[in-house]
C-alpha atoms as a PDB file:
ATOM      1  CA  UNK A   1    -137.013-105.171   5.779  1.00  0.00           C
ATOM      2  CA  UNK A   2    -133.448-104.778   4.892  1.00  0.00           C
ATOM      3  CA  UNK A   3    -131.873-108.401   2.787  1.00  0.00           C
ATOM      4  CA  UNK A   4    -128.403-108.495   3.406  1.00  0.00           C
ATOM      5  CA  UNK A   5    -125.523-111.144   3.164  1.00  0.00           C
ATOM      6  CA  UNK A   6    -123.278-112.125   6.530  1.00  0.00           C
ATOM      7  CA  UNK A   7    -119.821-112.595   6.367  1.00  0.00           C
ATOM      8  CA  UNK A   8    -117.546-113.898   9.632  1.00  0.00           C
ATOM      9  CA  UNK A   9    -113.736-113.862   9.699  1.00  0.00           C
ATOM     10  CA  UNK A  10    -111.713-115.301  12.471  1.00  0.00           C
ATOM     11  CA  UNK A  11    -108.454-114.921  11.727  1.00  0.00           C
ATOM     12  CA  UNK A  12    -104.722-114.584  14.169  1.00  0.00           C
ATOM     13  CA  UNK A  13    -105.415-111.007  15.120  1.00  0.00           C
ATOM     14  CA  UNK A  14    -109.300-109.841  14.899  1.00  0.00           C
ATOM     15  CA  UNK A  15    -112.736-111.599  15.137  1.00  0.00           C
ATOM     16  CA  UNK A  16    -114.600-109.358  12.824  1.00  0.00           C
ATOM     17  CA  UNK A  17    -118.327-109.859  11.054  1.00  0.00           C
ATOM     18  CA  UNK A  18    -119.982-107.429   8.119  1.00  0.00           C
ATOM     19  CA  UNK A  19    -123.320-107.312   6.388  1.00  0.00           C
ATOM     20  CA  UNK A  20    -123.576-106.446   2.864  1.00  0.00           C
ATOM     21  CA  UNK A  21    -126.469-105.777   0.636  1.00  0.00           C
ATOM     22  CA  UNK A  22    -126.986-108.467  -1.976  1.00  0.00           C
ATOM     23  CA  UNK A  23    -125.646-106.160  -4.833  1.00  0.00           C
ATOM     24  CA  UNK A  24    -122.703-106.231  -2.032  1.00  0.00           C
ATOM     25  CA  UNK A  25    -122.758-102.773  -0.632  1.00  0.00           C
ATOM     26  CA  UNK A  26    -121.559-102.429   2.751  1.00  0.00           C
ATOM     27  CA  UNK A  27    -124.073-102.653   5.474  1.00  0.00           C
ATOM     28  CA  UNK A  28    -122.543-102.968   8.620  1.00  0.00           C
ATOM     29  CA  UNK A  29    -119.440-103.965   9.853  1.00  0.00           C
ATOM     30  CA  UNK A  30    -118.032-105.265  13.529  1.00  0.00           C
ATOM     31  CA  UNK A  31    -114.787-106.196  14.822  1.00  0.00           C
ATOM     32  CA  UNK A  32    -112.523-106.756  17.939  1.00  0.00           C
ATOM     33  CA  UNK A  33    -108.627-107.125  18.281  1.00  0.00           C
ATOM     34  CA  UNK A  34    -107.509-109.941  19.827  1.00  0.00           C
ATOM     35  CA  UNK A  35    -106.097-109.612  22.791  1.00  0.00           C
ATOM     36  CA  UNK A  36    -102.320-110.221  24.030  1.00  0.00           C
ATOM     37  CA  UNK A  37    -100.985-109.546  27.356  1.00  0.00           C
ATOM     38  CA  UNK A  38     -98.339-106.600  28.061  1.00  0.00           C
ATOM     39  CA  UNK A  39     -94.950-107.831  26.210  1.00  0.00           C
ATOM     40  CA  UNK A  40     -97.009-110.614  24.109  1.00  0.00           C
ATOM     41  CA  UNK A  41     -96.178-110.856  20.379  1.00  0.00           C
ATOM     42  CA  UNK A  42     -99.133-112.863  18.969  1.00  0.00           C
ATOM     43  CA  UNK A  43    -101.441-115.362  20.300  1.00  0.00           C
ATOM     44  CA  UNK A  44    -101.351-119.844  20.363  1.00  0.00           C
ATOM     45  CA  UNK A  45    -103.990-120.818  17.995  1.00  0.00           C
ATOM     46  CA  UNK A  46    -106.125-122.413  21.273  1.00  0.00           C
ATOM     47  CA  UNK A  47    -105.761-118.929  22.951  1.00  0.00           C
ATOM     48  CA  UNK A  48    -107.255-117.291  19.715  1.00  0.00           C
ATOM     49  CA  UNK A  49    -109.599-119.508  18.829  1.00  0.00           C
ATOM     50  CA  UNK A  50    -110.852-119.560  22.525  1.00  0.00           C
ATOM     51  CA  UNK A  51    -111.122-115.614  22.456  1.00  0.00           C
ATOM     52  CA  UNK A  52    -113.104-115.571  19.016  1.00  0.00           C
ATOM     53  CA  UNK A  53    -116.146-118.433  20.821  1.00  0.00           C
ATOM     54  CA  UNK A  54    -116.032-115.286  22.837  1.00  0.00           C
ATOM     55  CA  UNK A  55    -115.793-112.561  20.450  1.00  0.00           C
ATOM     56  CA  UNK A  56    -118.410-113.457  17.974  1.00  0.00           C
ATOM     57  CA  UNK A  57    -122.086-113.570  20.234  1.00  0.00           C
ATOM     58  CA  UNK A  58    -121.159-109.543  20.912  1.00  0.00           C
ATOM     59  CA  UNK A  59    -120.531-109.149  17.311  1.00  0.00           C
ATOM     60  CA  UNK A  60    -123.436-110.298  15.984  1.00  0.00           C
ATOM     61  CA  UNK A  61    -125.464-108.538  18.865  1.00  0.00           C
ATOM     62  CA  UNK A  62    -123.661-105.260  17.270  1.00  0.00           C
ATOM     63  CA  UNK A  63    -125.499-106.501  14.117  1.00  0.00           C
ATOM     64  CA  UNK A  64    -128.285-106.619  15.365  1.00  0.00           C
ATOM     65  CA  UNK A  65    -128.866-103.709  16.667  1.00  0.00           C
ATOM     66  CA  UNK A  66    -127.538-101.835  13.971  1.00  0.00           C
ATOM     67  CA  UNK A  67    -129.910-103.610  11.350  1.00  0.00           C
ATOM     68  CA  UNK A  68    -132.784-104.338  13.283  1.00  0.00           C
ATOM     69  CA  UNK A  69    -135.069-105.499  10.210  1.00  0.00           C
ATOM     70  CA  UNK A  70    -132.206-107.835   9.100  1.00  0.00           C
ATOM     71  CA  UNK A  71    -133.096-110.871   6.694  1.00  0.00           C
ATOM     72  CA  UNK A  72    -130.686-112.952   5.845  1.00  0.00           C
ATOM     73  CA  UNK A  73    -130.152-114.583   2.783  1.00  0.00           C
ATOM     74  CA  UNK A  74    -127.088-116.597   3.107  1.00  0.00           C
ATOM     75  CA  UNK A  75    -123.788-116.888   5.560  1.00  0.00           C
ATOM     76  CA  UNK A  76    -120.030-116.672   3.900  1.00  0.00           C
ATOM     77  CA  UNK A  77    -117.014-117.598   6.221  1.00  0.00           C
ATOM     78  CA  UNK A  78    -113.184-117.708   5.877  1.00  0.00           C
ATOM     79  CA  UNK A  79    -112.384-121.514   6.276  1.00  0.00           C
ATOM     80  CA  UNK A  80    -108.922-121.058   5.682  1.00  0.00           C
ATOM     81  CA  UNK A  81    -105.556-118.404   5.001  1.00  0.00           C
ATOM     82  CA  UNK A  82    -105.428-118.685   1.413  1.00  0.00           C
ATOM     83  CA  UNK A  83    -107.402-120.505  -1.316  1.00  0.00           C
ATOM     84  CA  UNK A  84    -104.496-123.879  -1.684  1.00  0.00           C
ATOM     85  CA  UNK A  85    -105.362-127.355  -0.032  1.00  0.00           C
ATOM     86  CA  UNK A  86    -102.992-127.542   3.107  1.00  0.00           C
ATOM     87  CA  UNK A  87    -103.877-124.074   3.628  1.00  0.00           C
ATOM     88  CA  UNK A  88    -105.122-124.752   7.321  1.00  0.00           C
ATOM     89  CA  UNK A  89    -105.084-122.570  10.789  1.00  0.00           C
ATOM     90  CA  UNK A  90    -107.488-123.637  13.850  1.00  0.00           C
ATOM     91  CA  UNK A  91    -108.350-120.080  14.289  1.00  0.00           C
ATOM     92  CA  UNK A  92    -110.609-120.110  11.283  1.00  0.00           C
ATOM     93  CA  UNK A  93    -112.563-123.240  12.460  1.00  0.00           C
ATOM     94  CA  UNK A  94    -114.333-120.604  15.051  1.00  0.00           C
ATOM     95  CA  UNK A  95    -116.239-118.723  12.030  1.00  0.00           C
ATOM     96  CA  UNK A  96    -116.757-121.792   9.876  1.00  0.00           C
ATOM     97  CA  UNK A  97    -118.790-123.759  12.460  1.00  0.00           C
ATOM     98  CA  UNK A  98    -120.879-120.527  13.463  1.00  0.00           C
ATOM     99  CA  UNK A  99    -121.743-120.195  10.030  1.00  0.00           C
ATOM    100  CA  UNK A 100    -122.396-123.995   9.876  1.00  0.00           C
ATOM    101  CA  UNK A 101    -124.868-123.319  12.182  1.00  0.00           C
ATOM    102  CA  UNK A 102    -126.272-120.414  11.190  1.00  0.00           C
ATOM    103  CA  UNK A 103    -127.026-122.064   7.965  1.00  0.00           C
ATOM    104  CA  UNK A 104    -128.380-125.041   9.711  1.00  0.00           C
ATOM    105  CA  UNK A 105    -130.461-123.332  11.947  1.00  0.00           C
ATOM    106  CA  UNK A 106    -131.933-120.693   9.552  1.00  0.00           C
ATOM    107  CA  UNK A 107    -131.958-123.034   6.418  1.00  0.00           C
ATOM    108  CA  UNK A 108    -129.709-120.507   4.591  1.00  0.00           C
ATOM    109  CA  UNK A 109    -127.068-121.308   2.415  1.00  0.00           C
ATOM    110  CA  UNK A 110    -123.525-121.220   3.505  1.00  0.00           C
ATOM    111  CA  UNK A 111    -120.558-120.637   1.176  1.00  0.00           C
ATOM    112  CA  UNK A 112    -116.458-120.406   2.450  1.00  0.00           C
ATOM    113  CA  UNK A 113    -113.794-118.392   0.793  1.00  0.00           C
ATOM    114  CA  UNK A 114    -109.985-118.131   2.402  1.00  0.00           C
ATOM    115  CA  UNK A 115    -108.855-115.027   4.257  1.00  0.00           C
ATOM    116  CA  UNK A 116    -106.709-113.666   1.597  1.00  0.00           C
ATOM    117  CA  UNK A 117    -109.489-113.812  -0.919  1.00  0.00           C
ATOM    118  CA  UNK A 118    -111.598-111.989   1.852  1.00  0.00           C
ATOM    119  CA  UNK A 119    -108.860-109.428   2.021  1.00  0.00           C
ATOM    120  CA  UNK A 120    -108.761-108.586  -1.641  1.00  0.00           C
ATOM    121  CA  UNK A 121    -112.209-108.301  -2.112  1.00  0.00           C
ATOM    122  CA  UNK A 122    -112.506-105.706   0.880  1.00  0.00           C
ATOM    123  CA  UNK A 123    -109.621-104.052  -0.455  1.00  0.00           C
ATOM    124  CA  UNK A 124    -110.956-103.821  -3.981  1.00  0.00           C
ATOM    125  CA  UNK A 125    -114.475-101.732  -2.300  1.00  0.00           C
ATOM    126  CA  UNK A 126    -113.616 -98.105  -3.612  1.00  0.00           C
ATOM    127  CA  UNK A 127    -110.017 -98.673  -4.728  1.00  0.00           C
ATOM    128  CA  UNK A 128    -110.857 -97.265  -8.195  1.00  0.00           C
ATOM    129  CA  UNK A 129    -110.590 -99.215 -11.636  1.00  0.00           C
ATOM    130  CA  UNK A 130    -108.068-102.479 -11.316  1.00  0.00           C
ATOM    131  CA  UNK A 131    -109.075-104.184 -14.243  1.00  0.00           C
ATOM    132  CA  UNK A 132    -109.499-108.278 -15.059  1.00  0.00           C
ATOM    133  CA  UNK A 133    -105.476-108.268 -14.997  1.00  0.00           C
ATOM    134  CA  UNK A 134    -103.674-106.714 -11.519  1.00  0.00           C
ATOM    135  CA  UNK A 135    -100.635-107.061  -9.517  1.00  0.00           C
ATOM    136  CA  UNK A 136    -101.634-107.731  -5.495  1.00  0.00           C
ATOM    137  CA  UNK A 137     -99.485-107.287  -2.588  1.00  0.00           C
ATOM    138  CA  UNK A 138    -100.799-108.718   0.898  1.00  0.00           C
ATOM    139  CA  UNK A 139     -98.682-107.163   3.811  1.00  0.00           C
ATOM    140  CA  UNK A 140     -99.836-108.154   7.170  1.00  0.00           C
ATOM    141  CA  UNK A 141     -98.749-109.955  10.273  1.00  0.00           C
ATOM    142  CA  UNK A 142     -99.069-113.458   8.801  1.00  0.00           C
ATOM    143  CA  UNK A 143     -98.126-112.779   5.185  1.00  0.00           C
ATOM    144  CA  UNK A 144     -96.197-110.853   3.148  1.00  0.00           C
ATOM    145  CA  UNK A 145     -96.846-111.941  -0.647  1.00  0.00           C
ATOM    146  CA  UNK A 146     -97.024-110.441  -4.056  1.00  0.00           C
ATOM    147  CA  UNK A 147     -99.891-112.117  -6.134  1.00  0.00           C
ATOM    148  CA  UNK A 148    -101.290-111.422  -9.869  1.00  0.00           C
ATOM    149  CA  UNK A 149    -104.697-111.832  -9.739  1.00  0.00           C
ATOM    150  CA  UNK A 150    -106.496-112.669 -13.556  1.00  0.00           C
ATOM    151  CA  UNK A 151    -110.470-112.512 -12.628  1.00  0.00           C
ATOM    152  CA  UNK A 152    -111.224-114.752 -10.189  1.00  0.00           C
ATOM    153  CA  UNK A 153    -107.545-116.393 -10.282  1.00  0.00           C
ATOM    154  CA  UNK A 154    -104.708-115.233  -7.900  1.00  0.00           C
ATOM    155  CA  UNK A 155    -101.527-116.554  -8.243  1.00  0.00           C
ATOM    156  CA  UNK A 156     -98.520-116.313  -6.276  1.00  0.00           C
ATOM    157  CA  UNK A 157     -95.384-114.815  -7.287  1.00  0.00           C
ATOM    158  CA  UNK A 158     -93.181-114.081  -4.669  1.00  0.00           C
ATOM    159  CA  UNK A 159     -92.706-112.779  -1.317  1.00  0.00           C
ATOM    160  CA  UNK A 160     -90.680-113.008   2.367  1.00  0.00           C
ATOM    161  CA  UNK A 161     -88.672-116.234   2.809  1.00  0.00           C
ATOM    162  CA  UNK A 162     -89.005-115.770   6.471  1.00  0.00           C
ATOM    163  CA  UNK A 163     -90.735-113.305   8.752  1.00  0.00           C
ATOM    164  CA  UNK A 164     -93.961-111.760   7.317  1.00  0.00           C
ATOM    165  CA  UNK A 165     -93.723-107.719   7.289  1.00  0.00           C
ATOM    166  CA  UNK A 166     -95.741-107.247  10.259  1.00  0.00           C
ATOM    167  CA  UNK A 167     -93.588-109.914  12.280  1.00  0.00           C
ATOM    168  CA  UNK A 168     -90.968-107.249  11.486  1.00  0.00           C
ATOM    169  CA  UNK A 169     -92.762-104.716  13.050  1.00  0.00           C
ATOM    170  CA  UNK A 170     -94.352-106.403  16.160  1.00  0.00           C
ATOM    171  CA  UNK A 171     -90.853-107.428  17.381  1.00  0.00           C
ATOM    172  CA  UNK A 172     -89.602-104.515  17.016  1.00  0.00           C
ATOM    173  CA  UNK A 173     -91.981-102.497  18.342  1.00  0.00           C
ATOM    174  CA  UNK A 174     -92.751-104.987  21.387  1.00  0.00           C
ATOM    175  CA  UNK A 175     -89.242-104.385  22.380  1.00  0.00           C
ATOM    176  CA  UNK A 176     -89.903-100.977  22.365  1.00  0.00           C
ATOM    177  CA  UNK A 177     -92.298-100.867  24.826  1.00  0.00           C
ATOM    178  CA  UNK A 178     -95.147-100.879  22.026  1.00  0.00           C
ATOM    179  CA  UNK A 179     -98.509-103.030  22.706  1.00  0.00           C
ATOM    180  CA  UNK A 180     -99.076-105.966  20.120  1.00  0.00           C
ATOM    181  CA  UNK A 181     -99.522-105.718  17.404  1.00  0.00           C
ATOM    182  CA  UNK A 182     -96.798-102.491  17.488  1.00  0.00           C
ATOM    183  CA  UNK A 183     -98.247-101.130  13.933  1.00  0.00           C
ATOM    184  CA  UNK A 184     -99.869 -98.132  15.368  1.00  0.00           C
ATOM    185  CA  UNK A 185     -97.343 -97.200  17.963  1.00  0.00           C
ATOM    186  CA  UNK A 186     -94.085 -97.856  15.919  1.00  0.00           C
ATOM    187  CA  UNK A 187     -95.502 -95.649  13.285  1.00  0.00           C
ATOM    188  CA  UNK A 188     -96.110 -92.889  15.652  1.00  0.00           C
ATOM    189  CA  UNK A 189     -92.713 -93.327  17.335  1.00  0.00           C
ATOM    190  CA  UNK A 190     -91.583 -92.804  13.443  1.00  0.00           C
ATOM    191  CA  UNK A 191     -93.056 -89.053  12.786  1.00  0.00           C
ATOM    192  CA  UNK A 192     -90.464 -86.636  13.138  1.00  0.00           C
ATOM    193  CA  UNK A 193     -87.966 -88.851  11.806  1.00  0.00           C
ATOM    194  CA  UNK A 194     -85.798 -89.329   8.651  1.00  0.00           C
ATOM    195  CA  UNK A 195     -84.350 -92.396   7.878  1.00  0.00           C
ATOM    196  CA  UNK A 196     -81.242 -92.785   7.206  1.00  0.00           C
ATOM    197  CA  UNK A 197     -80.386 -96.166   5.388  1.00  0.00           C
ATOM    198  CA  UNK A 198     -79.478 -97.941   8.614  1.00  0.00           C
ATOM    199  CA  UNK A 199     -81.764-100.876   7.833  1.00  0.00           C
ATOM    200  CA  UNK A 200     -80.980-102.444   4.274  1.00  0.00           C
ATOM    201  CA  UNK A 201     -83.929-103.884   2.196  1.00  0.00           C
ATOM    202  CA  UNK A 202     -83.430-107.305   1.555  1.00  0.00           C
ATOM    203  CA  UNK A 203     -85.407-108.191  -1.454  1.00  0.00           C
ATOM    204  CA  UNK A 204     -84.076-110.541  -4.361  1.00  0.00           C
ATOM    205  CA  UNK A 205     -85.924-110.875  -7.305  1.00  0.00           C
ATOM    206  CA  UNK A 206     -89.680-111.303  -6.448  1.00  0.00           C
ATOM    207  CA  UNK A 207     -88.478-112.633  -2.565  1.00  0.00           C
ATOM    208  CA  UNK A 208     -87.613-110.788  -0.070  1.00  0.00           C
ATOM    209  CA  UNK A 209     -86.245-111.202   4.148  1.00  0.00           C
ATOM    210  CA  UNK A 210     -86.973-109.282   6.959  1.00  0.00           C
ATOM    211  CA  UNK A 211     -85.057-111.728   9.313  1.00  0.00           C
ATOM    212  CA  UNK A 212     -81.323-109.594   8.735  1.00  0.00           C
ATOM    213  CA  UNK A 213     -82.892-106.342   8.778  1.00  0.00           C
ATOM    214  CA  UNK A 214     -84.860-107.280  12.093  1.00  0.00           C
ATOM    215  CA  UNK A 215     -81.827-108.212  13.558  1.00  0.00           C
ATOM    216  CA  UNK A 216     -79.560-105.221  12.636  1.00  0.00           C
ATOM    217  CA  UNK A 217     -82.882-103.104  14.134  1.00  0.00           C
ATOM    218  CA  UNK A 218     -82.513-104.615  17.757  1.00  0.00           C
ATOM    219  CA  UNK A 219     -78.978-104.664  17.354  1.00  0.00           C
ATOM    220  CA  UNK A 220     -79.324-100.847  16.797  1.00  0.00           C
ATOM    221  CA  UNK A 221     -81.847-101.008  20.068  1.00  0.00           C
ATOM    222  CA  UNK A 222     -78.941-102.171  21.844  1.00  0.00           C
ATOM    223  CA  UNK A 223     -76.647 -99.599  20.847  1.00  0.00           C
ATOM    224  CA  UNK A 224     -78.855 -96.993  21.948  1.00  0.00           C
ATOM    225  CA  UNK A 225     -80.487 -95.766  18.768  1.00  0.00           C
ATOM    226  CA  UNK A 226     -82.950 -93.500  19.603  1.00  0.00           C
ATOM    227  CA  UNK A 227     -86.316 -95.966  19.412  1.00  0.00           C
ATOM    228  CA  UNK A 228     -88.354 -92.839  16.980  1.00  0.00           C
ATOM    229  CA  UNK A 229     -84.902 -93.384  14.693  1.00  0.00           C
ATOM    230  CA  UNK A 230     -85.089 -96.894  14.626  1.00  0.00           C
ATOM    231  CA  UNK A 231     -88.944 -97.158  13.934  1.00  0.00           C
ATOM    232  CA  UNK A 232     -88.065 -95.086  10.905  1.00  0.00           C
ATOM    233  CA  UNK A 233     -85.717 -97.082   9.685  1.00  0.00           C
ATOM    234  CA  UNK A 234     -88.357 -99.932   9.938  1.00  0.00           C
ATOM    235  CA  UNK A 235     -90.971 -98.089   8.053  1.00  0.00           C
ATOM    236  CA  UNK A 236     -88.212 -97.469   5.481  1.00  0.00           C
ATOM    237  CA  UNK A 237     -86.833-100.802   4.765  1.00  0.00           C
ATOM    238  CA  UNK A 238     -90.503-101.818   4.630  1.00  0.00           C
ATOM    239  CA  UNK A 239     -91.119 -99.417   1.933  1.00  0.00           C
ATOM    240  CA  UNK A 240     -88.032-100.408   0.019  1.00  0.00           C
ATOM    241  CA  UNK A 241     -88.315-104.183  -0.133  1.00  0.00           C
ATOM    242  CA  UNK A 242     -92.000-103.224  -1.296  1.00  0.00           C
ATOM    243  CA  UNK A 243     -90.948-101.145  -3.922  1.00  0.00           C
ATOM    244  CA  UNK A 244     -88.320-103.462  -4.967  1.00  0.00           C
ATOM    245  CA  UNK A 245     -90.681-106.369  -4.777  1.00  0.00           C
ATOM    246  CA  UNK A 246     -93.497-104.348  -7.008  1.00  0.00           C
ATOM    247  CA  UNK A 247     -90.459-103.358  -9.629  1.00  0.00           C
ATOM    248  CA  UNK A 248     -89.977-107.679 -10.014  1.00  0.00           C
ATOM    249  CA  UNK A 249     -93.432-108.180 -10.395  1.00  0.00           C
ATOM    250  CA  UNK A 250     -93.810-105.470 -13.371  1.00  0.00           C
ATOM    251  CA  UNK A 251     -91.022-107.120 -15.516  1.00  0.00           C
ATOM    252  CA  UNK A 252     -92.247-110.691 -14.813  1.00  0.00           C
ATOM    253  CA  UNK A 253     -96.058-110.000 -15.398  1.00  0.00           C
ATOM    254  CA  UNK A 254     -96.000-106.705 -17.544  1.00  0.00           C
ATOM    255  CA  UNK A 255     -98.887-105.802 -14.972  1.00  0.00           C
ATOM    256  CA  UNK A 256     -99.741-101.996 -15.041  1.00  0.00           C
ATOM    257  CA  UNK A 257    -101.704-101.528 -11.830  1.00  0.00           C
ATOM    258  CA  UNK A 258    -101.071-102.517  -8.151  1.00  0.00           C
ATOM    259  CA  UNK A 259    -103.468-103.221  -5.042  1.00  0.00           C
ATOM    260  CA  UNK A 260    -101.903-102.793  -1.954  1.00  0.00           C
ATOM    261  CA  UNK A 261    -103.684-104.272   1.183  1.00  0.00           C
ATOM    262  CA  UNK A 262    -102.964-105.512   4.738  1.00  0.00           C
ATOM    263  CA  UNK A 263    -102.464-104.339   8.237  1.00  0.00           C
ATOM    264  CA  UNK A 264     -99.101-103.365   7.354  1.00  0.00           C
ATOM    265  CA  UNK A 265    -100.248-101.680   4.003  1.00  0.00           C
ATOM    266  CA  UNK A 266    -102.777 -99.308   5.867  1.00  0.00           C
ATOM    267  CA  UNK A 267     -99.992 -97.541   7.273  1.00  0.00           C
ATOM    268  CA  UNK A 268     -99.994 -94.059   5.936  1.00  0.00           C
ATOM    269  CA  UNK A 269     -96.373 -93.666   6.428  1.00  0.00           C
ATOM    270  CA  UNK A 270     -95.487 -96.958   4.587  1.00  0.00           C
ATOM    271  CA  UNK A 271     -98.586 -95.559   1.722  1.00  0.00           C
ATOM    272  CA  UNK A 272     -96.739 -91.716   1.487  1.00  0.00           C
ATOM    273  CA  UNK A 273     -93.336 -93.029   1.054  1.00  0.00           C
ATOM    274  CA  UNK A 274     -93.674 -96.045  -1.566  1.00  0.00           C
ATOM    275  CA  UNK A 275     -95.728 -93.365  -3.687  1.00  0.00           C
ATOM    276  CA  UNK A 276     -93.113 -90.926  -3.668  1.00  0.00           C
ATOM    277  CA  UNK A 277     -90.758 -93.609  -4.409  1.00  0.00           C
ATOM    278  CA  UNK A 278     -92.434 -94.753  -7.181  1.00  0.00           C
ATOM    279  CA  UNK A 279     -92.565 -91.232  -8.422  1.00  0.00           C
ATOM    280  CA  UNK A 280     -88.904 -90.141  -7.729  1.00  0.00           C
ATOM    281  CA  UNK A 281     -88.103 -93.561  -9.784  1.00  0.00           C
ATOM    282  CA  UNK A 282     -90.803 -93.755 -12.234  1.00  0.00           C
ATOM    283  CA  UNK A 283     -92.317 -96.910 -11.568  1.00  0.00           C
ATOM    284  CA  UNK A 284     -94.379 -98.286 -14.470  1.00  0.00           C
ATOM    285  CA  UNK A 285     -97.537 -98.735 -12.261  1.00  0.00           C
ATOM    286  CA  UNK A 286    -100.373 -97.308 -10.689  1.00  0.00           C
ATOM    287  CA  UNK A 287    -100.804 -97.983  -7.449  1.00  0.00           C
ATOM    288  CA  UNK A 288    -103.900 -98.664  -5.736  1.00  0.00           C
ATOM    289  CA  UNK A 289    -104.610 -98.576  -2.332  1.00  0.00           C
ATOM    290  CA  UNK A 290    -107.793-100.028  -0.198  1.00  0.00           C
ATOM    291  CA  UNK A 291    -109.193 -98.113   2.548  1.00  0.00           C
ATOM    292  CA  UNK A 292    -107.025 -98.010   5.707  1.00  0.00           C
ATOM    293  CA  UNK A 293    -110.508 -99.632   7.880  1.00  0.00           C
ATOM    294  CA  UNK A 294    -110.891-102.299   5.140  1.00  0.00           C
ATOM    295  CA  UNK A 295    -106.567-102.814   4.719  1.00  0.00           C
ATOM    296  CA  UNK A 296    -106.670-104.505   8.155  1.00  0.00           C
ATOM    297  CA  UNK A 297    -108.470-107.504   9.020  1.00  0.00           C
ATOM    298  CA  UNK A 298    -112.097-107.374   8.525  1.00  0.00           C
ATOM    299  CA  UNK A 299    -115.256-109.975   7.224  1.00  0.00           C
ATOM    300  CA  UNK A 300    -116.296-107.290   4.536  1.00  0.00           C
ATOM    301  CA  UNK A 301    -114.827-108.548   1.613  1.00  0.00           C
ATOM    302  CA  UNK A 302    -115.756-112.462   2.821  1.00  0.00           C
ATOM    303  CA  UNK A 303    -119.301-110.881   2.905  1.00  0.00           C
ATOM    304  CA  UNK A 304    -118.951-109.874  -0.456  1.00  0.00           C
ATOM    305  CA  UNK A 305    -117.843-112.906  -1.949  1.00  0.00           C
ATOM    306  CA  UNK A 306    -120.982-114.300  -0.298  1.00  0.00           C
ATOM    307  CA  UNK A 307    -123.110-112.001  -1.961  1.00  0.00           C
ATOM    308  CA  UNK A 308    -121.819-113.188  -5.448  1.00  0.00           C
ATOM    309  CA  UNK A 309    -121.812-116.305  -5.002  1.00  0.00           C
ATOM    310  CA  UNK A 310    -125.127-116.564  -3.959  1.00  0.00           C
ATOM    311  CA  UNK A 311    -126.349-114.395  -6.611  1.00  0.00           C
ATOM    312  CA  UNK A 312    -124.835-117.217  -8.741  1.00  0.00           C
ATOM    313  CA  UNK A 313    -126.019-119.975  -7.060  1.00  0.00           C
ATOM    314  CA  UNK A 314    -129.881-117.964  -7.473  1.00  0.00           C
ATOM    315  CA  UNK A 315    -129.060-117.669 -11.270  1.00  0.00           C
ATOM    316  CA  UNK A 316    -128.515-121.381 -11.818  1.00  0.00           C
ATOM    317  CA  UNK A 317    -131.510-122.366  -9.433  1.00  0.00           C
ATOM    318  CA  UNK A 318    -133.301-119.911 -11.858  1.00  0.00           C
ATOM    319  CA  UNK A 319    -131.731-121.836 -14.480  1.00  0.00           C
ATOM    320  CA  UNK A 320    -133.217-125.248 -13.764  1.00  0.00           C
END
């Protein structure tokens, strides 16, 4: 009989569930992209939420197959993007209920984190040594942010004032002929390329925008830049308003390590060049990346955080 922990997370792009082992080693993990028509970038929250009622009786049928001598000791979802009050998206509501019911029906308990916890947790899985005290920098299609996490705190410092970093990239990379979400494809177009400074970073302080530099990329487009040149110069700016971002965050928090995670992060591109920049410049930080399958959008790290909190809540029942 295997004991494990499920986690569910529903969020804009993938409908995703993971077992972990109630120590919170990984288990098993399943997920699906989302998916958007030809020329599509992104999805209305009814059309997502629609396609993860769908999503999510295959998943767990992946589960159980995989782990046929499952038991289940408790259910964690993502109930929301990040852990504030009017943090809210529909899509989320999809792997709340099913682990409502779950619980219900199996008389488990049921605990909820936020997405963005969920994504620093599964970032954090074989990372190496962060310490109580880190600098985090979520780049994805919905967020671009640069956080200092202190334990179980996480605190915002900074990030885009208008597109997110992978917004960047899908509407560039759309218009390039490049299925949604363009990640993958744009960075492909990129190898064999240099960049060449075309695209400016626009980062000020601990903010940055990607709305001028998206702009001056299709306006390239339409000048007949070739679209390999172009997706370099995307990857580039990327790197540069991350750097410049990370450089902010080390003089206002004195921070000495960095955890970079995200769709956008995963990139190996994006990964290569900010570490030779940070080298070349000497960048008072070691950076940490999270695995390229658990950068992306994935329920491992919300399984995780189920797996310690319900070794807590066993501790205090212990307690009583």
């Amino acid at each position: 009989m295997t004991e494990g922990i499920l986690g569910l997370d529903t969020s804009c792009y993938t409908s995703s569930v993971a077992v972990v082992s109630p120590q919170g080693a990984l288990l098993h993990s399943e997920r699906r992209l989302l998916v958007v028509r030809g020329g599509g970038r992104g999805l209305r929250q009814s059309e997502a939420l629609f396609q993860h009622v769908q999503n999510l009786p295959a998943l767990l049928e992946g589960v159980r197959d995989a782990l046929p001598s499952l038991r289940l000791l408790a259910v964690c979802a993502s109930s929301k993007p990040r852990d504030r009050q009017d943090s809210y998206m529909p899509v989320f509501t999809a792997g709340e209920g099913l682990a409502r019911s779950l619980a219900a029906g199996l008389n488990l308990p049921a605990f909820y984190t936020s997405h963005q916890q969920g994504h620093l947790a599964a970032a954090a899985l074989g990372a190496g040594a962060l310490g109580e005290r880190f600098l985090a920098m979520h780049i994805s299609g919905g967020t671009t942010e640069l956080l200092l996490v202190e334990g179980e705190r996480i605190e915002r410092l900074g990030g885009d004032e208008d597109l997110h970093a992978g917004q960047f990239v899908d509407r560039v990379g759309v218009r390039m002929g490049c299925s949604f979400p363009a990640g993958p494809q744009l960075e492909g177009l990129a190898e064999g390329f240099s960049a060449k400074g075309l695209l400016g970073a626009s980062a000020r302080g601990l903010n940055c925008s990607f709305s001028g530099p998206e702009a001056a990329a299709q306006r390239l487009l339409d000048q007949g830049q070739e679209p390999g040149q172009v997706a370099a110069e995307v990857y580039a700016c990327l790197e540069r308003s991350a750097f410049k971002l990370l450089e902010a965050g080390v003089r206002a928090t004195g921070a000495t390590r960095a955890l970079l995670f995200g769709g956008v992060a995963s990139s190996a591109r994006f990964r290569r060049e900010l570490l030779l920049r940070a080298q070349r410049l000497g960048l008072p930080l070691a950076l940490h990346f999270g695995r390229p399958e658990l950068s992306g959008d994935n329920a491992v790290g919300v399984a995780r955080i189920g797996a310690r909190l319900y070794a807590m809540n066993q501790r205090q029942e212990e307690d009583k």
